[in-house]
PDB file of N, CA and C in Angstrom:
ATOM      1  N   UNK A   1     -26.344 -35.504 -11.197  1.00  0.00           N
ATOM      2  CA  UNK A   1     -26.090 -34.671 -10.049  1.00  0.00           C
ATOM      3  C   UNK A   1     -24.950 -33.726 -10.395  1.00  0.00           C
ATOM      4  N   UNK A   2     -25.326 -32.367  -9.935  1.00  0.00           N
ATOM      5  CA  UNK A   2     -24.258 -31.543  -9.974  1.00  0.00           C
ATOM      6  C   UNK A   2     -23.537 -31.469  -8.962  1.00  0.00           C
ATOM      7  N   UNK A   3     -21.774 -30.642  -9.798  1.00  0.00           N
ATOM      8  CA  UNK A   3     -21.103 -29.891  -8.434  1.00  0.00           C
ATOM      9  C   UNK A   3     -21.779 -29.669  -7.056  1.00  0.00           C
ATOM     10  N   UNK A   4     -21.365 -29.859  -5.445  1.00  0.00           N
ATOM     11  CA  UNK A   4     -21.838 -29.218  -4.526  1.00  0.00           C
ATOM     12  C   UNK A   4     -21.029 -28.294  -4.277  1.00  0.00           C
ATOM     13  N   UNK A   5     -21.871 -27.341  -3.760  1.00  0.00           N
ATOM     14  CA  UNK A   5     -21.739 -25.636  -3.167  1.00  0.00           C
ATOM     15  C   UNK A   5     -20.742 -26.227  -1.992  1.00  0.00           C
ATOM     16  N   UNK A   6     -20.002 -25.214  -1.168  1.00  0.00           N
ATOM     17  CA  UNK A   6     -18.837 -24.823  -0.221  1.00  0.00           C
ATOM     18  C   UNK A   6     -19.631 -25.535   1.237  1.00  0.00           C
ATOM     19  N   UNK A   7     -21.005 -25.006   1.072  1.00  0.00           N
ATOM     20  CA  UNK A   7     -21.893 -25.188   2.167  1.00  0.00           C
ATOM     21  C   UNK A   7     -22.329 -26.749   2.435  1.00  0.00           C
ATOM     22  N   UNK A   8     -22.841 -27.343   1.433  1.00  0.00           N
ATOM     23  CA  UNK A   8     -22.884 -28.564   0.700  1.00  0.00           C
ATOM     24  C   UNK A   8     -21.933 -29.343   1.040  1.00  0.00           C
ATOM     25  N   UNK A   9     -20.418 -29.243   0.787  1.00  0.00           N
ATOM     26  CA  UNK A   9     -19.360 -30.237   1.075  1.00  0.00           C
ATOM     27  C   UNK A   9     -19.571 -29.738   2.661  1.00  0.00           C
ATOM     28  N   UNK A  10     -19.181 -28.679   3.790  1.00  0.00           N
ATOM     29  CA  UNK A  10     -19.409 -28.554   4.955  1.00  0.00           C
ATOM     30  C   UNK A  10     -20.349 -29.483   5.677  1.00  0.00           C
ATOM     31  N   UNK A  11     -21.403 -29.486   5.085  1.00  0.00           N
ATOM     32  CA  UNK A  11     -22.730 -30.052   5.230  1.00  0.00           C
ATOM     33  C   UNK A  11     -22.636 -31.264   5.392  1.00  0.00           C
ATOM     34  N   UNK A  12     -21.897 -32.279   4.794  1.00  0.00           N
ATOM     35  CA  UNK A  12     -21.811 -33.576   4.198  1.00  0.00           C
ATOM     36  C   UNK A  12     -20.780 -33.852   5.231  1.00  0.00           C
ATOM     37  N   UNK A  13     -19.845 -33.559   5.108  1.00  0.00           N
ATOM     38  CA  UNK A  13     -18.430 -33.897   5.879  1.00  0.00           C
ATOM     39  C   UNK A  13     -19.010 -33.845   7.713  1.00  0.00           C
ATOM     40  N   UNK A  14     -19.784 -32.930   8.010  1.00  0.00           N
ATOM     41  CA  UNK A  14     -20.875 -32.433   9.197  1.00  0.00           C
ATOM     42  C   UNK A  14     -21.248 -33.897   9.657  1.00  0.00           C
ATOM     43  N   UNK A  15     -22.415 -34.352   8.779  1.00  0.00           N
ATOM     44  CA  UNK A  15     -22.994 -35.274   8.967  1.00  0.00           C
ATOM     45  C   UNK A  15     -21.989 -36.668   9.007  1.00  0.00           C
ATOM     46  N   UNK A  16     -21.317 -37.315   7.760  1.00  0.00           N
ATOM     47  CA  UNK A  16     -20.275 -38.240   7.473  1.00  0.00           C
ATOM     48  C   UNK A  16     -19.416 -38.310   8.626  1.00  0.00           C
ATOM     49  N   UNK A  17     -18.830 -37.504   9.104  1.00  0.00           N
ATOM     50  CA  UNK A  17     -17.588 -37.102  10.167  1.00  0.00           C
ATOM     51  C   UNK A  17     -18.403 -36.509  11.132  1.00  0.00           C
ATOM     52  N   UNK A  18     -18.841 -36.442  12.385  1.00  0.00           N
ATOM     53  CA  UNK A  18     -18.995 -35.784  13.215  1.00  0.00           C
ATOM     54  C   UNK A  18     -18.522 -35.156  14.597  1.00  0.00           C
ATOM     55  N   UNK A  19     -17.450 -36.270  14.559  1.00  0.00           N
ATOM     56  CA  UNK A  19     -16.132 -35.810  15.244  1.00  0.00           C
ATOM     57  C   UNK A  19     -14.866 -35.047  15.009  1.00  0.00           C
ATOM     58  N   UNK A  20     -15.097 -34.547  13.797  1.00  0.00           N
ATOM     59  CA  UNK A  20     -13.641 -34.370  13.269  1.00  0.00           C
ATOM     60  C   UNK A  20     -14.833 -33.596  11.942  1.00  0.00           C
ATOM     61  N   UNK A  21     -14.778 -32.080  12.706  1.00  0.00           N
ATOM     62  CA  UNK A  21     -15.279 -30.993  11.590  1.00  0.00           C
ATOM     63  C   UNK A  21     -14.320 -30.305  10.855  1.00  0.00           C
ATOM     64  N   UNK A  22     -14.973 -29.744   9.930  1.00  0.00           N
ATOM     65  CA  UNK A  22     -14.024 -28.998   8.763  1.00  0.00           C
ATOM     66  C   UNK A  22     -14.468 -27.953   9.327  1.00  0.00           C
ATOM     67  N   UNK A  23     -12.848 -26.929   9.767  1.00  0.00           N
ATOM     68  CA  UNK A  23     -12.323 -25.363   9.339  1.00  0.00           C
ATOM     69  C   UNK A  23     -13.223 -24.776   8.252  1.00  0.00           C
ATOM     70  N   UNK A  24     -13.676 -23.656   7.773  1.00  0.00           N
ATOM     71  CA  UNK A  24     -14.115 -23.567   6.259  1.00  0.00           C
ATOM     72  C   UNK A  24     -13.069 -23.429   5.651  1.00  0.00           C
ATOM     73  N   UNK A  25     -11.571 -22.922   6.126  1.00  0.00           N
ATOM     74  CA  UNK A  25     -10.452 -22.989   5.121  1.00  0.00           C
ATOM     75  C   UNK A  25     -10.384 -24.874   4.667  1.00  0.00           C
ATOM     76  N   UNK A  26     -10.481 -25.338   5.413  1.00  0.00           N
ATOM     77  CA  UNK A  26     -10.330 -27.166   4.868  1.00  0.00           C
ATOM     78  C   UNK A  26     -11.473 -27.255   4.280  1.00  0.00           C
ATOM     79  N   UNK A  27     -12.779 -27.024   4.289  1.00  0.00           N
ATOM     80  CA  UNK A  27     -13.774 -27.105   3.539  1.00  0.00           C
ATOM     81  C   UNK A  27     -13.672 -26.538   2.287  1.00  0.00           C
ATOM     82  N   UNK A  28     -12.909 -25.189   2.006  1.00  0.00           N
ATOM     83  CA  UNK A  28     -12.568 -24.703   0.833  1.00  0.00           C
ATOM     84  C   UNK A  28     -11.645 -25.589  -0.021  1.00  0.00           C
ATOM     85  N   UNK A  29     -10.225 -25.747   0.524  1.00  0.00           N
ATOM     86  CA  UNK A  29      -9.073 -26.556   0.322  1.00  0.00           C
ATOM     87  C   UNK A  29      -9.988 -28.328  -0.628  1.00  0.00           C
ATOM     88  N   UNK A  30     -10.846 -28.826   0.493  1.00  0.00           N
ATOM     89  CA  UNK A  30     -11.691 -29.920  -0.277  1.00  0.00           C
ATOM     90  C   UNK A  30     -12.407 -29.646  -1.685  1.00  0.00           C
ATOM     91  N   UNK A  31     -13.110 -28.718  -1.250  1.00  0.00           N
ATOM     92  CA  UNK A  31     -13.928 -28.134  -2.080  1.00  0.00           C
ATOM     93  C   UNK A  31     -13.102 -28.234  -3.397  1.00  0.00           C
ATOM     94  N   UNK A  32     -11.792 -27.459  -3.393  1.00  0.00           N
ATOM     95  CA  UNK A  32     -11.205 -26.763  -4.633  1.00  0.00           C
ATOM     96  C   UNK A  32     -10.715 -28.151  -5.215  1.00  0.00           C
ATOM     97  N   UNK A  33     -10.285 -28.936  -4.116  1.00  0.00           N
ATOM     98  CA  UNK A  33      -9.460 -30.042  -4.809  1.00  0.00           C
ATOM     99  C   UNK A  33     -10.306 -31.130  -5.282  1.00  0.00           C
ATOM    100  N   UNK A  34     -11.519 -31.333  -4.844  1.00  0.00           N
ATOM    101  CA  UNK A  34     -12.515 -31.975  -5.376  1.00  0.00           C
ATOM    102  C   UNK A  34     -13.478 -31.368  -6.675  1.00  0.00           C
ATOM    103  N   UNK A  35     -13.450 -30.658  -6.566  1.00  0.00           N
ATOM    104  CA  UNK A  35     -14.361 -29.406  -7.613  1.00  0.00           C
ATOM    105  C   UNK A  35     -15.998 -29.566  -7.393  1.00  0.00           C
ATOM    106  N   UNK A  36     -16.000 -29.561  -5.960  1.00  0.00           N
ATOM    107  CA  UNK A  36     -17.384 -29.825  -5.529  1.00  0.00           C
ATOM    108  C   UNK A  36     -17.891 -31.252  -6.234  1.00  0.00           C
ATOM    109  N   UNK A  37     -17.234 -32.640  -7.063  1.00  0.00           N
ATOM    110  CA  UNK A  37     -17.837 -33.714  -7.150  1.00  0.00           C
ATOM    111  C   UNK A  37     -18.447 -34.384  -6.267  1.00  0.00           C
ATOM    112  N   UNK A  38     -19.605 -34.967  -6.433  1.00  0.00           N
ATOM    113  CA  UNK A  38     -19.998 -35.915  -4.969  1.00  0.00           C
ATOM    114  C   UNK A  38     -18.874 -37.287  -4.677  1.00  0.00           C
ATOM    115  N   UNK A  39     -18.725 -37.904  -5.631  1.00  0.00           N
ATOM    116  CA  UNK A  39     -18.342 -38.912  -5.649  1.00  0.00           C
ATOM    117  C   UNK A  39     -16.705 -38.701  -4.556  1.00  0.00           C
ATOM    118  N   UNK A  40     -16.008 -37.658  -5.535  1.00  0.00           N
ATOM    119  CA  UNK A  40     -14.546 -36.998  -4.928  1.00  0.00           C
ATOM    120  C   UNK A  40     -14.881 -36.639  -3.476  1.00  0.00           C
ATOM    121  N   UNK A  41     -16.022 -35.976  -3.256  1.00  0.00           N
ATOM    122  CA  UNK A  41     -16.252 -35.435  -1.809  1.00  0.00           C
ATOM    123  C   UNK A  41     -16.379 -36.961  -1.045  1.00  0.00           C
ATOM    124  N   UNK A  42     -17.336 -37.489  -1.422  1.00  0.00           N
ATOM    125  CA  UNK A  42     -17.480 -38.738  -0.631  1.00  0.00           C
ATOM    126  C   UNK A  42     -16.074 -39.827  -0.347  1.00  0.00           C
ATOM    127  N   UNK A  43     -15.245 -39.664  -1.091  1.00  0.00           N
ATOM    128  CA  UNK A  43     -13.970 -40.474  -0.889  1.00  0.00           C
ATOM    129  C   UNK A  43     -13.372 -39.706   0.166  1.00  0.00           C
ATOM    130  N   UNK A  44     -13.558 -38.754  -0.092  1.00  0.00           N
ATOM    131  CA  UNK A  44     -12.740 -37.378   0.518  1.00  0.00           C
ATOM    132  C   UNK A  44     -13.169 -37.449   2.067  1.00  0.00           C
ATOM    133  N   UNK A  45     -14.397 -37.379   2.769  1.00  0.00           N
ATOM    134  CA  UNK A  45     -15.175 -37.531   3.812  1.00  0.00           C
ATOM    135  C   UNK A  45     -14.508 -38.893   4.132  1.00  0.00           C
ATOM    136  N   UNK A  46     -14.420 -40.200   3.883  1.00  0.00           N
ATOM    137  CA  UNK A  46     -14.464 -41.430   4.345  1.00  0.00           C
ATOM    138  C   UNK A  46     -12.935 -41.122   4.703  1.00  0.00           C
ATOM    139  N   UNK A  47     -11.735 -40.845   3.507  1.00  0.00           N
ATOM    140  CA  UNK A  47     -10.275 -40.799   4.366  1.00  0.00           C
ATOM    141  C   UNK A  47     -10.195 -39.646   5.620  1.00  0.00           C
ATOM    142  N   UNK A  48     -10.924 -38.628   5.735  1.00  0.00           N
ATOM    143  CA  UNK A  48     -11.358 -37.309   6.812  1.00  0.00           C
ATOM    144  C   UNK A  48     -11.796 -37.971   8.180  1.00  0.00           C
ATOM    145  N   UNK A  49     -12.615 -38.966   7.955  1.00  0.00           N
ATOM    146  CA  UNK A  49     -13.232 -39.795   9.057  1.00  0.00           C
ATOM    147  C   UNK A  49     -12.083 -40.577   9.475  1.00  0.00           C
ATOM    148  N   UNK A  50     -11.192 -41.426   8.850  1.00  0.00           N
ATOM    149  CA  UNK A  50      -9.982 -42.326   9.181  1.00  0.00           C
ATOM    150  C   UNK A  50      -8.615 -41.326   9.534  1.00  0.00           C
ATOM    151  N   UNK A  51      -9.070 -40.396   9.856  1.00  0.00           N
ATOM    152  CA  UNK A  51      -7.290 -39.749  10.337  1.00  0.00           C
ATOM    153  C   UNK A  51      -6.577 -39.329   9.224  1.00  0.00           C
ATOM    154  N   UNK A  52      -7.023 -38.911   8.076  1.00  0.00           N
ATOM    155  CA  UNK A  52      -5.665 -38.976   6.857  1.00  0.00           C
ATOM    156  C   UNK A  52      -5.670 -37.334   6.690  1.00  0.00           C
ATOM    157  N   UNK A  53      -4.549 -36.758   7.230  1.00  0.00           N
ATOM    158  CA  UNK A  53      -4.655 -35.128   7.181  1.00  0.00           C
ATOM    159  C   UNK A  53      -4.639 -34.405   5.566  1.00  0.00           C
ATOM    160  N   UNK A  54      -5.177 -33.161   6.039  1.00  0.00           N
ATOM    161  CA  UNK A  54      -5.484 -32.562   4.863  1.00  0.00           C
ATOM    162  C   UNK A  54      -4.652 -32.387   3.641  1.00  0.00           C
ATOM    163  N   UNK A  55      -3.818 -32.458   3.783  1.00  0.00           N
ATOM    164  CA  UNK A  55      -2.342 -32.354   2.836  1.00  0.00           C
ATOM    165  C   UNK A  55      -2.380 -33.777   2.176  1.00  0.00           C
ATOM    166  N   UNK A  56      -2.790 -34.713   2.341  1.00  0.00           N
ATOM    167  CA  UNK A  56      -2.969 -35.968   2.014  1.00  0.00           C
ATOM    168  C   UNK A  56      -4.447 -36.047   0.999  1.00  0.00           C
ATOM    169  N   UNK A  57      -5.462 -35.279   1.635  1.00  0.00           N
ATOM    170  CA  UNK A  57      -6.646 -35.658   0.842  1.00  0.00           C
ATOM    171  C   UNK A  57      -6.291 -34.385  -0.531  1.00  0.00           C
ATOM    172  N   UNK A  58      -6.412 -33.291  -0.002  1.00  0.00           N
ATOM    173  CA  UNK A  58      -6.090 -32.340  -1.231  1.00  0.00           C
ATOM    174  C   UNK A  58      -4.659 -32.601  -2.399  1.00  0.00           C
ATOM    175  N   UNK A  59      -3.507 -32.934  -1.919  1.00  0.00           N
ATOM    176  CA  UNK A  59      -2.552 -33.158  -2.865  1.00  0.00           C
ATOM    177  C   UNK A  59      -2.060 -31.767  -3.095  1.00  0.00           C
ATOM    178  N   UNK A  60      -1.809 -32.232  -4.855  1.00  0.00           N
ATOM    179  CA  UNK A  60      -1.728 -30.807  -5.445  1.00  0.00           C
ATOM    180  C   UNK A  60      -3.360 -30.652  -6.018  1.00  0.00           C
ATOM    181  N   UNK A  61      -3.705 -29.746  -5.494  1.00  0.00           N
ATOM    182  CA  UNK A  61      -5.007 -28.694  -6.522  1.00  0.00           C
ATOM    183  C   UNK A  61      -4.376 -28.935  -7.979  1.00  0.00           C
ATOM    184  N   UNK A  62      -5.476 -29.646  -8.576  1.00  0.00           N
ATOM    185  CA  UNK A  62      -5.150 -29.733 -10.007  1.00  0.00           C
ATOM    186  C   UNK A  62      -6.340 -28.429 -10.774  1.00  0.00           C
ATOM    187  N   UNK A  63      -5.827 -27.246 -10.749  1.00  0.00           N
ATOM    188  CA  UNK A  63      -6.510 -26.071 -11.132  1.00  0.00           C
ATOM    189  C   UNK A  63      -7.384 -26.474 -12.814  1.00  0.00           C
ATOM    190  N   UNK A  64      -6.515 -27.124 -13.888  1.00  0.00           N
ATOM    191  CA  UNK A  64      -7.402 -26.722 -15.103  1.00  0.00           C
ATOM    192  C   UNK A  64      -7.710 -28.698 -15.065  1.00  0.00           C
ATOM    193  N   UNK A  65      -7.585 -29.441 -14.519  1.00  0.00           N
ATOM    194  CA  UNK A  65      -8.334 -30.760 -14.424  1.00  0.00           C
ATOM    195  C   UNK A  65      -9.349 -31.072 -14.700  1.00  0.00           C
ATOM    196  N   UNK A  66      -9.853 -32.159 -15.560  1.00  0.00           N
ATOM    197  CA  UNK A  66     -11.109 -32.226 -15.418  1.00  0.00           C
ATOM    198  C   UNK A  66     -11.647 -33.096 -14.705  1.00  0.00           C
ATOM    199  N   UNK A  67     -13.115 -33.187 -14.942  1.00  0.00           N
ATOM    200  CA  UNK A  67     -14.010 -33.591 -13.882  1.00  0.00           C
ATOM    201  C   UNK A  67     -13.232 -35.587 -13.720  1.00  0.00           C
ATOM    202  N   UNK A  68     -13.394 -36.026 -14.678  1.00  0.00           N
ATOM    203  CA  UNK A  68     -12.469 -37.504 -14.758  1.00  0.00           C
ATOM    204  C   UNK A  68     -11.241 -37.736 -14.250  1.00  0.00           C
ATOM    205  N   UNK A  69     -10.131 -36.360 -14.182  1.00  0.00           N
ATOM    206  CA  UNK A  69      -9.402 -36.548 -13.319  1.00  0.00           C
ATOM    207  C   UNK A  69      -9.044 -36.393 -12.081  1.00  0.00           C
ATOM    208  N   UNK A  70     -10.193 -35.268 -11.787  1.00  0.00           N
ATOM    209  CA  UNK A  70     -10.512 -35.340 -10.254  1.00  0.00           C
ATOM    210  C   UNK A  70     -10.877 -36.266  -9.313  1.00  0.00           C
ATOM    211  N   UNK A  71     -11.810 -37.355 -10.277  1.00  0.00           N
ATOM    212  CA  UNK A  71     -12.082 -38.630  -9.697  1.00  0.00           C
ATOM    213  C   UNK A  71     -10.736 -39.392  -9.400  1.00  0.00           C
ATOM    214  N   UNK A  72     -10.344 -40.084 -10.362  1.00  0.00           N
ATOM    215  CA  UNK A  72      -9.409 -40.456 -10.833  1.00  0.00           C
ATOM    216  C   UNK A  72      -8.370 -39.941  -9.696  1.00  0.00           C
ATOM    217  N   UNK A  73      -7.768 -39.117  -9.526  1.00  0.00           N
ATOM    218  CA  UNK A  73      -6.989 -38.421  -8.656  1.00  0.00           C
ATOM    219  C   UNK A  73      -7.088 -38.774  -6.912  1.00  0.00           C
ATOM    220  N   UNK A  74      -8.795 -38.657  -7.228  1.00  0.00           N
ATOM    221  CA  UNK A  74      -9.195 -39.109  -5.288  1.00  0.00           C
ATOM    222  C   UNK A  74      -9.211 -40.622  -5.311  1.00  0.00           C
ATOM    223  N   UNK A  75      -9.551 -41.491  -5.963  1.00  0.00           N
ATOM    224  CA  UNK A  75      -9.812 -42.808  -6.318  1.00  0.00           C
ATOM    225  C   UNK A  75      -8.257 -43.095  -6.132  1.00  0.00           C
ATOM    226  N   UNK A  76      -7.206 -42.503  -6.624  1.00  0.00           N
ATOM    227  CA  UNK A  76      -5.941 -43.590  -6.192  1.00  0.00           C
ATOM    228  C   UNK A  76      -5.590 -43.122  -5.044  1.00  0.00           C
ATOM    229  N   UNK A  77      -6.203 -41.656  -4.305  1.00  0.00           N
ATOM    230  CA  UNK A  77      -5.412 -41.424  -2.830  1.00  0.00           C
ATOM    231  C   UNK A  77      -5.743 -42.297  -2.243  1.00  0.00           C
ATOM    232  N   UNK A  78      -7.353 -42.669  -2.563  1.00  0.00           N
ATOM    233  CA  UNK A  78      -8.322 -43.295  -1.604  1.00  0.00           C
ATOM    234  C   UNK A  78      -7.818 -45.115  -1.441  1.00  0.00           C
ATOM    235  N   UNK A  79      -7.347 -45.389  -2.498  1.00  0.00           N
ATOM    236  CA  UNK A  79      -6.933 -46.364  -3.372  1.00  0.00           C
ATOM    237  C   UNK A  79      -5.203 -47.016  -2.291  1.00  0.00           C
ATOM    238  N   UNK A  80      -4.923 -46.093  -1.888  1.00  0.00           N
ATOM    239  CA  UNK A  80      -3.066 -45.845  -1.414  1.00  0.00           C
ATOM    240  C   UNK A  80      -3.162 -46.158  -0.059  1.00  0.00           C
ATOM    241  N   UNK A  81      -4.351 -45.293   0.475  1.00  0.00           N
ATOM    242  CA  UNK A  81      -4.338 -45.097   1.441  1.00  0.00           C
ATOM    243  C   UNK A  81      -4.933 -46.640   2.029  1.00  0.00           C
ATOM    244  N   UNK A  82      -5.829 -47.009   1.566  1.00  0.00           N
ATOM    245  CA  UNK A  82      -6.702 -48.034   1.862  1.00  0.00           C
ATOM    246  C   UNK A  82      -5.276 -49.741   2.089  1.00  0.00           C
ATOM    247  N   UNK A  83      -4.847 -49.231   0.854  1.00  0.00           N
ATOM    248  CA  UNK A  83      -3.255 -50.742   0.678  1.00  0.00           C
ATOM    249  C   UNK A  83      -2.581 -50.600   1.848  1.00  0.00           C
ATOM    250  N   UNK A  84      -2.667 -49.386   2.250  1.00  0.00           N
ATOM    251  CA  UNK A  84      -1.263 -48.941   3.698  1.00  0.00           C
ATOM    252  C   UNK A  84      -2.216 -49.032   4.715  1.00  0.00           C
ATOM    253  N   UNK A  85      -3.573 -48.728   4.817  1.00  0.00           N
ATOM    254  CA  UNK A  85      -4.247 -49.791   6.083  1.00  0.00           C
ATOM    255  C   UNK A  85      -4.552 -51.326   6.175  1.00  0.00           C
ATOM    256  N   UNK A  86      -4.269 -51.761   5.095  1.00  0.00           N
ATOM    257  CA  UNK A  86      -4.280 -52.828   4.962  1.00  0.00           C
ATOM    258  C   UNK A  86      -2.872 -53.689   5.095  1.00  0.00           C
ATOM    259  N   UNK A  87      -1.904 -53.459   5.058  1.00  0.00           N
ATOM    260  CA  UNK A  87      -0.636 -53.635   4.906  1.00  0.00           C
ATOM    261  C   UNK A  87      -0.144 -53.420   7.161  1.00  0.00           C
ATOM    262  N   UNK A  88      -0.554 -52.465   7.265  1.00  0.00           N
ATOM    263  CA  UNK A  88      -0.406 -51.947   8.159  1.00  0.00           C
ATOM    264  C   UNK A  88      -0.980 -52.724   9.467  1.00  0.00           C
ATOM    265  N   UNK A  89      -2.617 -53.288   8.689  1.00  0.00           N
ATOM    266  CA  UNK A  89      -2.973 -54.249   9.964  1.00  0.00           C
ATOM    267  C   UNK A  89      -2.756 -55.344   9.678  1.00  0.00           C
ATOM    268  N   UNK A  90      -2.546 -55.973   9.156  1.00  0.00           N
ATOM    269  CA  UNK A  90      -1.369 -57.295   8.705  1.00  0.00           C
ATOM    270  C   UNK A  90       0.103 -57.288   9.621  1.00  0.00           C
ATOM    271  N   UNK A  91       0.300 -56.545   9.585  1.00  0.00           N
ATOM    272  CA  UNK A  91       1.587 -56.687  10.826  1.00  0.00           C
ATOM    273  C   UNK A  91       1.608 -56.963  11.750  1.00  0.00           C
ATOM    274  N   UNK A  92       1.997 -58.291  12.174  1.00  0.00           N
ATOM    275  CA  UNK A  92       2.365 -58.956  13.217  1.00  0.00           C
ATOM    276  C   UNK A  92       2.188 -58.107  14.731  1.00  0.00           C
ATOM    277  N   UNK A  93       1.670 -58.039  15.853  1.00  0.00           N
ATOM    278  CA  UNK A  93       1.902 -57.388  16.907  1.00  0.00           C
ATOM    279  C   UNK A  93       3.169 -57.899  17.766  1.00  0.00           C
ATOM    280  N   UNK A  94       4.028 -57.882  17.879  1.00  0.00           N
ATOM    281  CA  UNK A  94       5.638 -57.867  18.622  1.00  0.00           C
ATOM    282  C   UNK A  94       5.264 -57.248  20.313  1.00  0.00           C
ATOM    283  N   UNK A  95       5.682 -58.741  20.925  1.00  0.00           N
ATOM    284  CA  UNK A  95       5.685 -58.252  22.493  1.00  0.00           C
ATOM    285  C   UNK A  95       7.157 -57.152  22.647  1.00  0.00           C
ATOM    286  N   UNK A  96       6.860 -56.486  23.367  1.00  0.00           N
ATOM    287  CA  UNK A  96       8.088 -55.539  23.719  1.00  0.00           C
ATOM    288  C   UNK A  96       8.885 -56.419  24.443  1.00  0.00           C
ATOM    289  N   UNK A  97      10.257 -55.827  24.412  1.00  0.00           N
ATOM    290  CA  UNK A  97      11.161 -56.596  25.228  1.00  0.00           C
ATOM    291  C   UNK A  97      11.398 -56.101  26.201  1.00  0.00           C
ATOM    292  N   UNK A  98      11.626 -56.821  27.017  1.00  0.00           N
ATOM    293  CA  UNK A  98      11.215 -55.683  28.642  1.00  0.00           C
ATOM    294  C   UNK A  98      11.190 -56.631  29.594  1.00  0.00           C
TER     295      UNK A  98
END
């Protein structure tokens, strides 16, 4: 499978997310930082669906990257993010004092 087109990641994220659509500037922003991979897009869509804002899924744009580290790159956001929901619902719920 190849790269997907601009329209393609829109498309996907559309369907995957349907509450929470992509801008085409955030569809671009994905796009660039994923390099149209499916795999990168698909990590990318699942943290998009959980609340994790765009500045979080894109990073830094790794401009001359290759395709292995693009994975690689979304795989530990996806990877970070996943330990800190996990970490996060592990915490005890505390009655307020009141």
């Amino acid at each position: 499978m190849g790269e997907l087109a601009l329209a393609d990641v829109q498309r996907y994220f559309a369907e995957a997310v349907p509450d929470r659509l992509l801008t085409e500037g955030e569809a671009q922003a994905i796009g660039r930082a994923t390099r149209g991979i499916p795999l990168a897009i698909g990590q990318a869509a699942e943290l998009w669906g959980k609340g994790v804002p765009l500045a979080d899924l894109v990073g830094d744009e790794q401009a001359g990257a290759s395709h292995s580290e693009i994975v690689e790159a979304m795989t530990e956001r996806y990877l970070l993010y996943a330990a800190w929901q996990k970490r996060r619902s592990a915490r005890p719920v505390r009655p307020c004092a009141g």
